[in-house]
C-alpha atoms as a PDB file:
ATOM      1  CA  UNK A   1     -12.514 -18.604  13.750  1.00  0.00           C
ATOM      2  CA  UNK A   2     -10.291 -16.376  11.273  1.00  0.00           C
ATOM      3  CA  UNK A   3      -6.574 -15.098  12.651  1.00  0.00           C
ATOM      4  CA  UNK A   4      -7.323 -11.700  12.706  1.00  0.00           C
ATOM      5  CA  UNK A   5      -4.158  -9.777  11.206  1.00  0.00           C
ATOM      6  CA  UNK A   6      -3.783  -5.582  10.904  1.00  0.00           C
ATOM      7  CA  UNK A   7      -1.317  -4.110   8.802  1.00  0.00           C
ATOM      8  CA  UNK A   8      -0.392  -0.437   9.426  1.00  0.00           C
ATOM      9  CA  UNK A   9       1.179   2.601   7.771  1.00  0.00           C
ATOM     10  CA  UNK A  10       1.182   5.483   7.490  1.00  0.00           C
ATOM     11  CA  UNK A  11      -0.732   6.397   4.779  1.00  0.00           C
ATOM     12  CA  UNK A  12      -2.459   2.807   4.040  1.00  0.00           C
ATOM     13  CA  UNK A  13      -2.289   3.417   0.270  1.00  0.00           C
ATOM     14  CA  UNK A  14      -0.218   1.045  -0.919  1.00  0.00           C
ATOM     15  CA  UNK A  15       2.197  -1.409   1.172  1.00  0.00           C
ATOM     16  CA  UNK A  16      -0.217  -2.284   4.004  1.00  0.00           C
ATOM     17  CA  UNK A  17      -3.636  -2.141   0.926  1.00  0.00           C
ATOM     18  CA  UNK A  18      -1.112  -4.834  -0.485  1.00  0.00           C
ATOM     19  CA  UNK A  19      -0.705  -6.926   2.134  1.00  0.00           C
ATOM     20  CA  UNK A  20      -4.420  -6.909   3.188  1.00  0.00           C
ATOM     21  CA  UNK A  21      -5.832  -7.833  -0.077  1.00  0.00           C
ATOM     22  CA  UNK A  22      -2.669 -10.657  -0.611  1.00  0.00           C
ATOM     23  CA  UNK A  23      -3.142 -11.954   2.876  1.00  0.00           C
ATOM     24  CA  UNK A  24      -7.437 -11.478   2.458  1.00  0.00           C
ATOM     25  CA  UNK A  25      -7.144 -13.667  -0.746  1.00  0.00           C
ATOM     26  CA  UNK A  26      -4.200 -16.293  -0.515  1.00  0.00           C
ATOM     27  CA  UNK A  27      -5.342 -17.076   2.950  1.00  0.00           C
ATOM     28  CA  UNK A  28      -8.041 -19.311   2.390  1.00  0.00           C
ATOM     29  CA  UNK A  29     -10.584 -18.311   4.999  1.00  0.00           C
ATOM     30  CA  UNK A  30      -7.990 -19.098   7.599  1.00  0.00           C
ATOM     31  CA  UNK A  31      -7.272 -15.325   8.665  1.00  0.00           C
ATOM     32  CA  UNK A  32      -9.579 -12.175   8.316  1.00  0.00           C
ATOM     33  CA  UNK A  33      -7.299  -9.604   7.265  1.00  0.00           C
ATOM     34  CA  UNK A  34      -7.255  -5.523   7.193  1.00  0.00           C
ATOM     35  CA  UNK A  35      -5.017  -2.837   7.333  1.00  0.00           C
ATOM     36  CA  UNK A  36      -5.002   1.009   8.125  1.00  0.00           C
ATOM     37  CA  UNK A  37      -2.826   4.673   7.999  1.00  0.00           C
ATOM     38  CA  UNK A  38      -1.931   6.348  10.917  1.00  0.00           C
ATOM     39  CA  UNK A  39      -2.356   9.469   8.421  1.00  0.00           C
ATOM     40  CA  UNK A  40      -4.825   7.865   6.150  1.00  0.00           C
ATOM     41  CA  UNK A  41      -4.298   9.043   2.061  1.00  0.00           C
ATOM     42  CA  UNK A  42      -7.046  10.526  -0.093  1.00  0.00           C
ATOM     43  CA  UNK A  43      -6.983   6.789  -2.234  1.00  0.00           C
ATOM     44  CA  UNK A  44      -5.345   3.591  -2.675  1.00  0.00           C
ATOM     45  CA  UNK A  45      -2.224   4.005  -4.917  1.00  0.00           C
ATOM     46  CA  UNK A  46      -3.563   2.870  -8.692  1.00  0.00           C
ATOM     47  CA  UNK A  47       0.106   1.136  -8.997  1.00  0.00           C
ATOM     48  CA  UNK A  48      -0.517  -1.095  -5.807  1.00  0.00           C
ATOM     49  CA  UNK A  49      -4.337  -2.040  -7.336  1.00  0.00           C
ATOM     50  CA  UNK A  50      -2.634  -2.458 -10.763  1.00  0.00           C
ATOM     51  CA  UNK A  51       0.295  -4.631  -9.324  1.00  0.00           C
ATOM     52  CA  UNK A  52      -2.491  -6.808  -7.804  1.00  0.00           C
ATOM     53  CA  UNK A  53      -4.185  -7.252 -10.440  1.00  0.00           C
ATOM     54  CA  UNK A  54      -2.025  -8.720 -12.434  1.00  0.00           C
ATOM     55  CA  UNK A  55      -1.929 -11.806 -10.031  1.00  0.00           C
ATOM     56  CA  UNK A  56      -5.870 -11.779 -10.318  1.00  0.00           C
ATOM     57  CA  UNK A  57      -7.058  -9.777  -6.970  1.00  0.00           C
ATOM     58  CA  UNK A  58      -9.461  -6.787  -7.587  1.00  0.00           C
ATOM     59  CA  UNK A  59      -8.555  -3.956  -5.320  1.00  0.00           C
ATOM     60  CA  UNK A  60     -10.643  -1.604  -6.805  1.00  0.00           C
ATOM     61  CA  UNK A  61     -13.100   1.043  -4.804  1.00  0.00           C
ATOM     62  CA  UNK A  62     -10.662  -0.226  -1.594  1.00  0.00           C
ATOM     63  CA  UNK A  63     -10.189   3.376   0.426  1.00  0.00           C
ATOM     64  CA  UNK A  64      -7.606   4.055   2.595  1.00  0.00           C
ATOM     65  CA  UNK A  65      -8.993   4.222   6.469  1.00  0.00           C
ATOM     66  CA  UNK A  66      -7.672   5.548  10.035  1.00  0.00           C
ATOM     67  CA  UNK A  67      -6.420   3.977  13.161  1.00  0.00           C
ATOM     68  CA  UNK A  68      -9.595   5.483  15.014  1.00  0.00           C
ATOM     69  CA  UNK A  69     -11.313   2.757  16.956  1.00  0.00           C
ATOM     70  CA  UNK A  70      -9.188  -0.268  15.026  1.00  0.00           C
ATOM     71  CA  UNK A  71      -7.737  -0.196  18.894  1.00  0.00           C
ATOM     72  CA  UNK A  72     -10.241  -1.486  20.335  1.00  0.00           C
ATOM     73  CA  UNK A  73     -10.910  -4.717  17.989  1.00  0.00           C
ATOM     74  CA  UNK A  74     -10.050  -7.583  18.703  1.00  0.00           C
ATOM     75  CA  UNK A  75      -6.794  -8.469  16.685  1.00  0.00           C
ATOM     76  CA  UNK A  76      -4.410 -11.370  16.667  1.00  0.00           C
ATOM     77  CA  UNK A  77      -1.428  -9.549  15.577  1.00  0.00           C
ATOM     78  CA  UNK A  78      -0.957  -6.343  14.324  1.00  0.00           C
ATOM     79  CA  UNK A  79       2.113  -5.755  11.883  1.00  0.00           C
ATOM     80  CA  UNK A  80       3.101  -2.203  11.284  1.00  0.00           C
ATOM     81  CA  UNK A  81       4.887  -2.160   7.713  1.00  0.00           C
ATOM     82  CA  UNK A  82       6.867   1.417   7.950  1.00  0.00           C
ATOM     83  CA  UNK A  83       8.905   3.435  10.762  1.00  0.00           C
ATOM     84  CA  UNK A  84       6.406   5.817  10.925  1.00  0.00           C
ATOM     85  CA  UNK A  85       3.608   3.674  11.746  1.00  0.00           C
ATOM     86  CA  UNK A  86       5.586   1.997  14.073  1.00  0.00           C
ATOM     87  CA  UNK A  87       6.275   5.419  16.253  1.00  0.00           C
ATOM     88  CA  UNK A  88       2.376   6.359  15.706  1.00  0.00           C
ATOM     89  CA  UNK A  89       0.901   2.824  16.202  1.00  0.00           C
ATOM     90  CA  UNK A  90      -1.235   3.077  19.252  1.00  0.00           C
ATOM     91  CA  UNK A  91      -1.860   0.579  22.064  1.00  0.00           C
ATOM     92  CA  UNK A  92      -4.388  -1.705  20.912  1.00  0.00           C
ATOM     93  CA  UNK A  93      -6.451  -3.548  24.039  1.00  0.00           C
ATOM     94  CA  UNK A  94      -6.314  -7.290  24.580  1.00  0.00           C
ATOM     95  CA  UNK A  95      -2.585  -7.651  23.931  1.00  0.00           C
ATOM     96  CA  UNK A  96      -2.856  -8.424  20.632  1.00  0.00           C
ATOM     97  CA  UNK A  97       1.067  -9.581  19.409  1.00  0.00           C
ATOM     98  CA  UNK A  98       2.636  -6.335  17.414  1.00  0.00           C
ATOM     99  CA  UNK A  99       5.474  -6.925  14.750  1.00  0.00           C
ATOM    100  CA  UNK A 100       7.275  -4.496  13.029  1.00  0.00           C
ATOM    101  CA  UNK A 101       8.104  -5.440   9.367  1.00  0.00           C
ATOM    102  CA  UNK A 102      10.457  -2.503   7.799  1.00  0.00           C
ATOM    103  CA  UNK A 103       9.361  -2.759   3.875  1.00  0.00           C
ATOM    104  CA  UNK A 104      10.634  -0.139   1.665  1.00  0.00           C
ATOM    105  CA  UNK A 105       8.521   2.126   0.431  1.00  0.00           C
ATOM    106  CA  UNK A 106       7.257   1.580  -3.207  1.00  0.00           C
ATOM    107  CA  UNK A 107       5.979   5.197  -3.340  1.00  0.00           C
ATOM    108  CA  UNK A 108       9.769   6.567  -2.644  1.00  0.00           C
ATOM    109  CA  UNK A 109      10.923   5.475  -6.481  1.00  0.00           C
ATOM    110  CA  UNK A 110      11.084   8.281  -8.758  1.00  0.00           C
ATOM    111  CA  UNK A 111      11.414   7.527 -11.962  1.00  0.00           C
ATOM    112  CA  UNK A 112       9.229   6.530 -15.390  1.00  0.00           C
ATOM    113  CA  UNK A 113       5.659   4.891 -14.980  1.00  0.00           C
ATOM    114  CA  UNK A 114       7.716   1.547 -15.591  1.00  0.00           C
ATOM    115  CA  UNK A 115       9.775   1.956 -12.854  1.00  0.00           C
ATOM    116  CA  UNK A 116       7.481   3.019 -10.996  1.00  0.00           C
ATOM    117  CA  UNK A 117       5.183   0.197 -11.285  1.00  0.00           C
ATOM    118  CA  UNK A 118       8.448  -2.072 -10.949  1.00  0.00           C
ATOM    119  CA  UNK A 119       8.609  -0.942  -7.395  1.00  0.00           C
ATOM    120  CA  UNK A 120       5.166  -1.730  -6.440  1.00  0.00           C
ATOM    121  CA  UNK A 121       5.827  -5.529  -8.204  1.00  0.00           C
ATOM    122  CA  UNK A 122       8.663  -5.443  -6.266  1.00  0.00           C
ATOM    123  CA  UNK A 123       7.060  -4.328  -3.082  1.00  0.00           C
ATOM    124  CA  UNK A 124       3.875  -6.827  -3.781  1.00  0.00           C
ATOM    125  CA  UNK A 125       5.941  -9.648  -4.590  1.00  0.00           C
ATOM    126  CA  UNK A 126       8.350  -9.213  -1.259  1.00  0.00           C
ATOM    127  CA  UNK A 127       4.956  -8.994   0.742  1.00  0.00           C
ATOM    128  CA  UNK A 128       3.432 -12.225  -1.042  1.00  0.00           C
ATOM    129  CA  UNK A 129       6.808 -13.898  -0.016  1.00  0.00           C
ATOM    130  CA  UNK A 130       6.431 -12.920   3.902  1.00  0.00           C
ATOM    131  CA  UNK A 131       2.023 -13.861   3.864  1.00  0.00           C
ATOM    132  CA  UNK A 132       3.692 -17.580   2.521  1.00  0.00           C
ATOM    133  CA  UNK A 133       6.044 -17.295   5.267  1.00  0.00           C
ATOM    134  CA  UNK A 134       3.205 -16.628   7.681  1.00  0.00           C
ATOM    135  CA  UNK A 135       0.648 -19.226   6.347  1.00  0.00           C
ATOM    136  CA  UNK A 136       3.209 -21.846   7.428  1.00  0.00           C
ATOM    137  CA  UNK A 137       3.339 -20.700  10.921  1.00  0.00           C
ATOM    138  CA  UNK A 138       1.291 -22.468  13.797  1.00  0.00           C
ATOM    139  CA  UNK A 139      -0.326 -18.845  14.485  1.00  0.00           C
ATOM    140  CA  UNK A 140      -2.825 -20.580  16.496  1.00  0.00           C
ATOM    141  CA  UNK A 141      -0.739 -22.399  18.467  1.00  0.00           C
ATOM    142  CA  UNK A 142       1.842 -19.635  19.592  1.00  0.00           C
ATOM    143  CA  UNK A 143       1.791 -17.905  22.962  1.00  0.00           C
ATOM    144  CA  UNK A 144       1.716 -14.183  22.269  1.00  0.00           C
ATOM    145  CA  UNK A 145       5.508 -14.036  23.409  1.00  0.00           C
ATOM    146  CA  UNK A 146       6.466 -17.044  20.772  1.00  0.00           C
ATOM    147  CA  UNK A 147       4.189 -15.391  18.534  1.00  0.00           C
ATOM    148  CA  UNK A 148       5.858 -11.935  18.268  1.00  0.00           C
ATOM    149  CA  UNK A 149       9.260 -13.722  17.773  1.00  0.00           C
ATOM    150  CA  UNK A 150       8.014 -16.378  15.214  1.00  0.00           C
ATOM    151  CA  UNK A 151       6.620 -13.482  13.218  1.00  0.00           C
ATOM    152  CA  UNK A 152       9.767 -10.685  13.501  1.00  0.00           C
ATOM    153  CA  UNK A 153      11.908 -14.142  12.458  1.00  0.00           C
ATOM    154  CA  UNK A 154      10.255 -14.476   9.089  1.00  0.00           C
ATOM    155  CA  UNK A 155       9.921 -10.438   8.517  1.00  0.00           C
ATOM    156  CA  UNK A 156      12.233  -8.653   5.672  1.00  0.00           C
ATOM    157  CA  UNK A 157      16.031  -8.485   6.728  1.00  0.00           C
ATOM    158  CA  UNK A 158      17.830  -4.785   5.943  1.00  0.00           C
END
């Protein structure tokens, strides 16, 4: 059976769209991942399905989508990706373990197209660094307590 991961933000247009579709693809059929906005954008950011295509994964015709009803699934751990989801991330039933991984925003940069898309390499490649990080933990094998620290141990230091 999968490890069933959630990534949350607020909008779900580009960081937690990022680490759905790297997590969804590098995984291997070991974990069924998706991810969702507490305040859900009109579309996926076309920087964040550029920036993964260029390491082969078509995010095309992906939609952003709302917390409404994800609460009630049945996930393994839930990783909110931004402040603000973490303040409007709601209680999800069955305990599911819920880490809080602070990644910068790619969306924040100002700047020309290229730098623009720079920050969403950047922000794709420092996600694609932390799904490694996760592949190599004993998910299955954690109690929800070990599971939560094993998790916040490998997220992005600020």
């Amino acid at each position: 059976m999968p490890f069933r991961v959630l990534f949350v933000c607020t909008a779900n247009s580009a960081r937690s769209q990022m680490a759905e579709a790297l997590l969804g693809n590098l995984g291997g059929g070991r974990f069924a991942a998706a991810s969702a906005g507490a305040i859900p954008a009109g579309r996926v950011s076309r920087r964040a399905v550029t920036a993964l295509a260029e390491l082969g994964i078509d995010w095309s015709g992906h939609t952003p989508r709302g917390l409404d009803g994800l609460d009630r699934e049945p996930w393994d751990l839930v990783i909110t990706v931004c402040d603000a989801a973490k303040q409007a991330c709601p209680v999800f039933t069955g305990s599911p373990a819920v880490v809080h991984w602070d990644l910068p925003d790619p969306m924040d940069v100002d700047g020309t197209e290229d730098e623009q898309l720079q920050a969403f390499r950047r922000s794709r490649d420092s996600i694609a660094a932390l799904v490694e990080r996760l592949f190599a933990l004993p998910l299955e094998a954690l109690r929800p307590r070990d599971l939560v620290a094993r998790v916040t141990e490998i997220g992005p230091k600020r």
